[in-house]
C-alpha atoms as a PDB file:
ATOM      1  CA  UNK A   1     -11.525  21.586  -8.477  1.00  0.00           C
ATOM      2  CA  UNK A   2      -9.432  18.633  -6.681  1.00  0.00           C
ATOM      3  CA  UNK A   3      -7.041  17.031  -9.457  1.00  0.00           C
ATOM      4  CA  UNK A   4      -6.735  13.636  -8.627  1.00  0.00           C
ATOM      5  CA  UNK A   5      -4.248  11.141 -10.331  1.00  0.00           C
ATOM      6  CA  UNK A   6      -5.599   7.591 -10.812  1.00  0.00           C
ATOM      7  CA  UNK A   7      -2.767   4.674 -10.062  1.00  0.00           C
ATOM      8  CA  UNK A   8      -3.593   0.855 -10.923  1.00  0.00           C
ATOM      9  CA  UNK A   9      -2.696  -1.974 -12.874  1.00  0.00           C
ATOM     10  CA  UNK A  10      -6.060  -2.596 -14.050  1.00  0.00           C
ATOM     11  CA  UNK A  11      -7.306  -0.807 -17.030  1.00  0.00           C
ATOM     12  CA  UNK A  12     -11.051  -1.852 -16.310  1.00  0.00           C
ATOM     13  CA  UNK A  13     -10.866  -0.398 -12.347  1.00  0.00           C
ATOM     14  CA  UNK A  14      -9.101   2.835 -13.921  1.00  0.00           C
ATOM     15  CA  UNK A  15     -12.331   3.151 -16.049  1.00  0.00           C
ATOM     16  CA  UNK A  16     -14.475   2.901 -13.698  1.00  0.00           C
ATOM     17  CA  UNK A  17     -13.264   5.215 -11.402  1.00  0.00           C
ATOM     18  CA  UNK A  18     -12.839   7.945 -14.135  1.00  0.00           C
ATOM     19  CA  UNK A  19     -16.701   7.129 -14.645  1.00  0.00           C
ATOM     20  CA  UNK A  20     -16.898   7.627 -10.946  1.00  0.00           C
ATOM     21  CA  UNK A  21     -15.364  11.043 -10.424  1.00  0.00           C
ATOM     22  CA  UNK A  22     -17.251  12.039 -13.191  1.00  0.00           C
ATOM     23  CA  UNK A  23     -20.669  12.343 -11.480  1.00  0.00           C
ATOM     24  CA  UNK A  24     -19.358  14.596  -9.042  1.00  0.00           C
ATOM     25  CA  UNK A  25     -18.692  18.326  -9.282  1.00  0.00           C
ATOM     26  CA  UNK A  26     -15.894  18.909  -7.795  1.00  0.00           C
ATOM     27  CA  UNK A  27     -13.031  15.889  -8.568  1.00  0.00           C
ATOM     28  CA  UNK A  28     -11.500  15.621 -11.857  1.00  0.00           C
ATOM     29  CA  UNK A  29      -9.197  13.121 -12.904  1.00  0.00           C
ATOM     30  CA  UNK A  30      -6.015  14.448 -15.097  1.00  0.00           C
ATOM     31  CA  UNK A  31      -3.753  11.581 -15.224  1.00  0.00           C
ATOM     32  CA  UNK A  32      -3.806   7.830 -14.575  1.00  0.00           C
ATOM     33  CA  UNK A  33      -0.472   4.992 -14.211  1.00  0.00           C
ATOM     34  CA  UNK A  34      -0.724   1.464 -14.746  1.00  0.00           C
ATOM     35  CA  UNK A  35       3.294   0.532 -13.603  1.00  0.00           C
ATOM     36  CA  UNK A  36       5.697   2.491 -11.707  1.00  0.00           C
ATOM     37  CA  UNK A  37       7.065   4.221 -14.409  1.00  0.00           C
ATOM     38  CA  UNK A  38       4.045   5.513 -15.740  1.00  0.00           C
ATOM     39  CA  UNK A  39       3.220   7.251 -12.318  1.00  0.00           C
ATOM     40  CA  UNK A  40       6.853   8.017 -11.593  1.00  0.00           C
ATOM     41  CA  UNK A  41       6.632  10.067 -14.873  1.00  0.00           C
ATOM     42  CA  UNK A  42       3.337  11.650 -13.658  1.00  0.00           C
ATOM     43  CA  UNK A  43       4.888  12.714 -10.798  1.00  0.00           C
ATOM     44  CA  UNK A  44       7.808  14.637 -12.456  1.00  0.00           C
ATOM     45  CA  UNK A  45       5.073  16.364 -14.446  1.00  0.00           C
ATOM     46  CA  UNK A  46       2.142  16.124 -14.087  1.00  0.00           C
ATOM     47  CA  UNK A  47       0.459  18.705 -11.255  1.00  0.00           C
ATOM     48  CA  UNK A  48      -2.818  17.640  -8.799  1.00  0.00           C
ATOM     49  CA  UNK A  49      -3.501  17.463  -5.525  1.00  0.00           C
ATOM     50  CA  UNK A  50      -4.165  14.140  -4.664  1.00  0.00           C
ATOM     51  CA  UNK A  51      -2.910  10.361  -5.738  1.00  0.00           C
ATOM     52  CA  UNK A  52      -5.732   7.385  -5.613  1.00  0.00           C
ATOM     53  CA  UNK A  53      -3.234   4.527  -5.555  1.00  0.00           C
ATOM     54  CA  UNK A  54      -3.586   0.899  -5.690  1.00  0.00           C
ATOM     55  CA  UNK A  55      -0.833  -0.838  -4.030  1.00  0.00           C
ATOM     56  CA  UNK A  56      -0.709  -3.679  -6.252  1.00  0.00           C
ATOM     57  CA  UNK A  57       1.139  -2.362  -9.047  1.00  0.00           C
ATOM     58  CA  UNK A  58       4.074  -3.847 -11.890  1.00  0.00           C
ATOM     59  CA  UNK A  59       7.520  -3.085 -10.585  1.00  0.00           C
ATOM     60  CA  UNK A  60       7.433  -1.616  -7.380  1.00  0.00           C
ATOM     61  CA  UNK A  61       4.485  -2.009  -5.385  1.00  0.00           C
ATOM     62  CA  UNK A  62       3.165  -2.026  -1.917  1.00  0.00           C
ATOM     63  CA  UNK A  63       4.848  -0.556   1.043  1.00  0.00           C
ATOM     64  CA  UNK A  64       7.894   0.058  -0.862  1.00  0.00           C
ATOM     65  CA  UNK A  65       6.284   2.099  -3.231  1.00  0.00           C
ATOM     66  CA  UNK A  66       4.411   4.478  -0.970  1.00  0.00           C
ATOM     67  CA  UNK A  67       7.491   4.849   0.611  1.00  0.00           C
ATOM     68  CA  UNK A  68       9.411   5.651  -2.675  1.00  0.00           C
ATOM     69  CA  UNK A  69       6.366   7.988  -3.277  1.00  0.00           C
ATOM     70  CA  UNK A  70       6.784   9.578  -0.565  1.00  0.00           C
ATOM     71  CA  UNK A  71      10.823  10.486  -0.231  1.00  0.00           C
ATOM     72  CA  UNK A  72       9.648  12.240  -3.760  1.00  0.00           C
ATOM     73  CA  UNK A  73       7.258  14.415  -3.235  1.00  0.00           C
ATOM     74  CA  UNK A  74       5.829  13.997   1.144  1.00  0.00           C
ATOM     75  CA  UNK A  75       3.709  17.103   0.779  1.00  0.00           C
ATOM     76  CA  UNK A  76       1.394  15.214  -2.359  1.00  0.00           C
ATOM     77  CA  UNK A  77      -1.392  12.971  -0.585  1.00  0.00           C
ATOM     78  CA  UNK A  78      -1.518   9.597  -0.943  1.00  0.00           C
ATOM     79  CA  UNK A  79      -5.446   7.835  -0.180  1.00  0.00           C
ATOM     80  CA  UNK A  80      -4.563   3.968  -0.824  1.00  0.00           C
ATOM     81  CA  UNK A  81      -7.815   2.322  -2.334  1.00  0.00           C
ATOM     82  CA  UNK A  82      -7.396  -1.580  -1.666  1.00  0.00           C
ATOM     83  CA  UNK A  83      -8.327  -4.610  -1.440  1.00  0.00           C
ATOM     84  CA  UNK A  84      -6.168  -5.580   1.408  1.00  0.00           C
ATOM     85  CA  UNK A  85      -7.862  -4.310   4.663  1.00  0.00           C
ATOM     86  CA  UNK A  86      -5.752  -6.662   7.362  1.00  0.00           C
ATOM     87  CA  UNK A  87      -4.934  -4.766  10.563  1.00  0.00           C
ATOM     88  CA  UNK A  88      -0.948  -4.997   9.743  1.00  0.00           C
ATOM     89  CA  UNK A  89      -1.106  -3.835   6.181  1.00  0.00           C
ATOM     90  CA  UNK A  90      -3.092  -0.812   6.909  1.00  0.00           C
ATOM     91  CA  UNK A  91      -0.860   0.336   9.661  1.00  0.00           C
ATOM     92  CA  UNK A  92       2.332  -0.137   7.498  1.00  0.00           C
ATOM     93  CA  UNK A  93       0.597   2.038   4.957  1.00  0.00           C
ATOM     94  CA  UNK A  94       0.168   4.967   7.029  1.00  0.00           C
ATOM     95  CA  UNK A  95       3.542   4.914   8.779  1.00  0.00           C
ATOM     96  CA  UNK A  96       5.359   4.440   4.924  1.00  0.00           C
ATOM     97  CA  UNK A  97       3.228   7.488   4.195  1.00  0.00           C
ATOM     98  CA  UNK A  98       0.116   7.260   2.899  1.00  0.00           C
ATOM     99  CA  UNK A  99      -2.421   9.651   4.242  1.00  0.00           C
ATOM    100  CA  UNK A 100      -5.841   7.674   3.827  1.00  0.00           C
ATOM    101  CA  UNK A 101      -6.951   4.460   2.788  1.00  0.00           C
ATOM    102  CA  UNK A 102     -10.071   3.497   2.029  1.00  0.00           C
ATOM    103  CA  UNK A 103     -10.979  -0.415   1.020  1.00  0.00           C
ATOM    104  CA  UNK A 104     -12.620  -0.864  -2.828  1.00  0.00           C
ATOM    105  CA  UNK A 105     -15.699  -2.633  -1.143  1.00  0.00           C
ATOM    106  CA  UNK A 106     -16.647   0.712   0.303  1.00  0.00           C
ATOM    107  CA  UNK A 107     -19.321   2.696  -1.415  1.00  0.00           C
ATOM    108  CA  UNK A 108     -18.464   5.764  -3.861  1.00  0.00           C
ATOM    109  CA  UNK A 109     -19.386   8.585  -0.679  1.00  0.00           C
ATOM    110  CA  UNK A 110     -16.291   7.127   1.423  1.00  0.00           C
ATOM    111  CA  UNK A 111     -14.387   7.861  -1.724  1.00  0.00           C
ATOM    112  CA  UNK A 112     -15.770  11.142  -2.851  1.00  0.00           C
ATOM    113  CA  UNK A 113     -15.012  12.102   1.502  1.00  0.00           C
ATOM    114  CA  UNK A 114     -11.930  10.430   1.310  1.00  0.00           C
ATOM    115  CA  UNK A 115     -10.217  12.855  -1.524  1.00  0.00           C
ATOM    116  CA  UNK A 116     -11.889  15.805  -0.298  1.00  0.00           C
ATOM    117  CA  UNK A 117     -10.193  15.159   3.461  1.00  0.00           C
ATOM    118  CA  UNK A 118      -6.762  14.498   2.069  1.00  0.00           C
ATOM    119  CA  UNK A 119      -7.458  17.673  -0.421  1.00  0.00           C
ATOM    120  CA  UNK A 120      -8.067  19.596   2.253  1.00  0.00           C
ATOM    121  CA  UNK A 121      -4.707  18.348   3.850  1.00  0.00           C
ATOM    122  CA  UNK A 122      -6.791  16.384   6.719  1.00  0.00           C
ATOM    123  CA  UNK A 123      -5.981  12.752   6.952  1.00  0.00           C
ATOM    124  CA  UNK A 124      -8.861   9.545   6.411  1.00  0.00           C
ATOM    125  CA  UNK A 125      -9.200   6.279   7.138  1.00  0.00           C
ATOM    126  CA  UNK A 126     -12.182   4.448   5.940  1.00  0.00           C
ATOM    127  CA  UNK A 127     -14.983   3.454   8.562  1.00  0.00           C
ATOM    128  CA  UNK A 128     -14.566   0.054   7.674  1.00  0.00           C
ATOM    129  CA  UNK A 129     -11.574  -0.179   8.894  1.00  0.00           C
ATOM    130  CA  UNK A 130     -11.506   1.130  12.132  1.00  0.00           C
ATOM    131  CA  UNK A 131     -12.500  -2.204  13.966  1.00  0.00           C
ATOM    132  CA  UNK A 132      -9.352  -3.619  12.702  1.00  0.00           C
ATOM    133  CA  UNK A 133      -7.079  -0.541  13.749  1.00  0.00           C
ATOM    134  CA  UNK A 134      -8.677  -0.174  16.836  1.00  0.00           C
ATOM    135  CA  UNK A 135     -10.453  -3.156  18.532  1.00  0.00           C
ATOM    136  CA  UNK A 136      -8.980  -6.111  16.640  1.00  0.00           C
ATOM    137  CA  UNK A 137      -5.404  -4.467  17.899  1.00  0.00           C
ATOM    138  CA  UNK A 138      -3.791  -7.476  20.132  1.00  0.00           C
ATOM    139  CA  UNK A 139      -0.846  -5.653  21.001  1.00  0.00           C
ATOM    140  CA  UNK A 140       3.051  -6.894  20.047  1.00  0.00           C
ATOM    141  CA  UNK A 141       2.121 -10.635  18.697  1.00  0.00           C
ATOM    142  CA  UNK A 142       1.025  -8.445  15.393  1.00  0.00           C
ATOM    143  CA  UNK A 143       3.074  -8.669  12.737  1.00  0.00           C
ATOM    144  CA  UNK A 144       2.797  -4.815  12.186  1.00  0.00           C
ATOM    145  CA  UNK A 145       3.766  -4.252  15.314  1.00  0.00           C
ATOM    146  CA  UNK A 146       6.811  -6.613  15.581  1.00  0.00           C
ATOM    147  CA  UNK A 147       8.200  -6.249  11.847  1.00  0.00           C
ATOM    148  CA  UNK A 148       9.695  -3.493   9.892  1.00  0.00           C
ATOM    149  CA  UNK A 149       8.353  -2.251   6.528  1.00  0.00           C
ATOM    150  CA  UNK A 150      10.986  -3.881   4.905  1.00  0.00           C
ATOM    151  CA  UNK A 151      11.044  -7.142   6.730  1.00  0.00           C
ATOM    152  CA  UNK A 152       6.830  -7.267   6.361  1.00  0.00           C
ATOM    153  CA  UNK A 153       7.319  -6.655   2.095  1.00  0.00           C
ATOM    154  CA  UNK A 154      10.006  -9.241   2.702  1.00  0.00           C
ATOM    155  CA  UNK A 155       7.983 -11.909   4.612  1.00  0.00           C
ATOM    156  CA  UNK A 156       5.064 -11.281   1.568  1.00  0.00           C
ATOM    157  CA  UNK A 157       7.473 -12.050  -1.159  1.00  0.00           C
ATOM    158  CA  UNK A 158       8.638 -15.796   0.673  1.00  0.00           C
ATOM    159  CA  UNK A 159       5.235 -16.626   1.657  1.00  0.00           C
ATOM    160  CA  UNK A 160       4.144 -15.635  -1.854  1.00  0.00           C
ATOM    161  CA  UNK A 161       6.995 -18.441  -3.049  1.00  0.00           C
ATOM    162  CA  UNK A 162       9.958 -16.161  -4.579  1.00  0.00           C
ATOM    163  CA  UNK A 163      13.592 -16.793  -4.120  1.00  0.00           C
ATOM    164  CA  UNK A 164      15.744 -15.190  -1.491  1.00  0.00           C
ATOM    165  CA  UNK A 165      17.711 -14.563  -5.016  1.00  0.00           C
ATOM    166  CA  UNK A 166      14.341 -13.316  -6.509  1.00  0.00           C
ATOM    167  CA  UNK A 167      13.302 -10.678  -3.693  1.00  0.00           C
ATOM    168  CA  UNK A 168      16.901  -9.127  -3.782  1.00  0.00           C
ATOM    169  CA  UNK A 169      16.293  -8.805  -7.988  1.00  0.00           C
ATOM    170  CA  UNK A 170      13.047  -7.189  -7.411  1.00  0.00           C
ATOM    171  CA  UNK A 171      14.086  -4.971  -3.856  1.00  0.00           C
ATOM    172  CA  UNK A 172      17.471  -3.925  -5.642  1.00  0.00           C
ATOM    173  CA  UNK A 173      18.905  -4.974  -2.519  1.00  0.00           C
ATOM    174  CA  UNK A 174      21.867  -7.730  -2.146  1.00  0.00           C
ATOM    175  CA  UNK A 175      21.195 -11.432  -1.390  1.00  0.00           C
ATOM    176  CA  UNK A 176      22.729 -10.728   2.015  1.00  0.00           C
ATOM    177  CA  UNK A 177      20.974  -8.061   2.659  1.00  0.00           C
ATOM    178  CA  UNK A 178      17.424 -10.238   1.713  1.00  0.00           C
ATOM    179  CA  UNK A 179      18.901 -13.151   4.177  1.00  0.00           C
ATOM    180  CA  UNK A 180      19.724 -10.193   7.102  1.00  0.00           C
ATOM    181  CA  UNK A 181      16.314  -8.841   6.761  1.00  0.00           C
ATOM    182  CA  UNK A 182      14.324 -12.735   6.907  1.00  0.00           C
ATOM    183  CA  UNK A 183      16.666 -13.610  10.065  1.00  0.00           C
ATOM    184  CA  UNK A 184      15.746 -11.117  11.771  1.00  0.00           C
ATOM    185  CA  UNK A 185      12.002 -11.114  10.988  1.00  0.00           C
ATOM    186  CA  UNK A 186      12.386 -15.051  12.368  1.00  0.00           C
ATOM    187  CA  UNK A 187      13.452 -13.893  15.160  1.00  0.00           C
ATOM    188  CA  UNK A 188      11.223 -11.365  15.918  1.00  0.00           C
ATOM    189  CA  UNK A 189       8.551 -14.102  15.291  1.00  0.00           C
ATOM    190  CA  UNK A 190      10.274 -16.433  17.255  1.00  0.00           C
ATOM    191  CA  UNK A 191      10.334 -18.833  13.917  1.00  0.00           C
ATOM    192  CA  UNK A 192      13.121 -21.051  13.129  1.00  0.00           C
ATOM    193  CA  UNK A 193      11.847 -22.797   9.802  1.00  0.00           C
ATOM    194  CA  UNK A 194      10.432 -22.042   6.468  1.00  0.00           C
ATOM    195  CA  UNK A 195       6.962 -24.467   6.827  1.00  0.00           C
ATOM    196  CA  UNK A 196       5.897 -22.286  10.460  1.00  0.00           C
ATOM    197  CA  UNK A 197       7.558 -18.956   8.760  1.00  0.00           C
ATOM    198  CA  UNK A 198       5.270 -19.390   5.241  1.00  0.00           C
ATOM    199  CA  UNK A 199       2.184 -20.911   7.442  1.00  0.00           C
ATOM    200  CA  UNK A 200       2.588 -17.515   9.579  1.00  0.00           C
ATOM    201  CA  UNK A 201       2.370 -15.084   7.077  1.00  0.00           C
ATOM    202  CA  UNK A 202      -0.888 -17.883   5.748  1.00  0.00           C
ATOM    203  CA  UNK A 203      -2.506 -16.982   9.241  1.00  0.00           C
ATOM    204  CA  UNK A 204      -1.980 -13.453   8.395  1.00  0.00           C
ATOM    205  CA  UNK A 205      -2.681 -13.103   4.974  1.00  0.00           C
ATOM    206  CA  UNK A 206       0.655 -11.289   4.886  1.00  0.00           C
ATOM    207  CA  UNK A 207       1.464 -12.327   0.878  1.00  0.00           C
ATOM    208  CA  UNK A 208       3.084  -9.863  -1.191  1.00  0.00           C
ATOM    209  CA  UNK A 209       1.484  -6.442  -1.345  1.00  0.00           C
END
């Protein structure tokens, strides 16, 4: 039996999937988190084999949080389910350390093959998205490509209208160190105001994840 641990903010989506996993014979669901520390709890004590996670969670979320995941415990499997299936957020997923990702439009069989792979300590990326990994890849003018983890979670928090103040509160990080990290994204982008900075991450759909 795969034990799988269900991660997202929405009570509803938890539901469902525990309906989900149900119909099969093989995948049984023995703990769910709807915030950080809910599933940072889980993960001191709680013991399966796989963790479906939603990126999009209270507190931490997105790439810092699969990376925060991951320092913990890198041998547990992480398969992101998500709504976000851009090129750039994909590819920051995997190299934080998420082992699959599969996108919540896909139907329950990617899933089901999705937690089996990663059970079986292969890795998965949904069908869906390989056009966007592979043939949609333009080469350095991508933001995943150009930008660090931090400095894409960064860019996501401005264009999604926080502070400089704000995204050091949340990050834990210092106000200087917030300011370091969006000069040298700029940079990198060849940016040198907020309007073509926030309409960048616009083209990109790069808001915070």
């Amino acid at each position: 039996m795969i034990r799988i641990v269900l991660a997202d903010d929405h009570a509803i989506v938890r539901e469902g999937l525990k309906q989900l996993m149900a119909t099969t014979a093989d995948i049984q669901v023995v703990g769910e988190a709807g915030n950080f520390v809910e599933l940072q709890r889980l993960y001191q004590s709680a013991a399966f084999d796989v963790l479906l996670l939603d990126m999009t969670m209270p507190g931490v979320s997105g790439i810092e949080l699969i990376q925060r995941l991951y320092r913990e415990e890198p041998s547990l499997p992480i398969l992101v389910l998500s709504m976000h299936i851009e090129r750039q957020i994909v590819t920051q997923a995997l190299k934080a350390g998420a082992s699959g990702y599969v996108a919540k439009g896909s139907l329950p069989e990617v899933l089901f093959e999705a937690i089996r792979k990663l059970a079986d300590g292969d890795k998965y990326i949904d069908p869906l998205l390989v056009n966007n990994l592979v043939f949609d890849a333009k080469g350095s003018d991508e933001p995943g490509d150009l930008l660090t983890a931090r400095e894409l979670q960064v860019l996501g928090m401005i264009a999604a209208g926080h502070s400089l103040g704000d995204i050091a509160n949340r990050l834990h990080l210092s106000p200087k160190t917030i300011s370091s990290h969006k000069t040298r994204l700029m940079q990198k982008l060849s940016i040198d105001n907020n309007a073509d900075l926030i309409r960048y991450a616009t083209q990109h759909m790069l808001f915070e994840i």
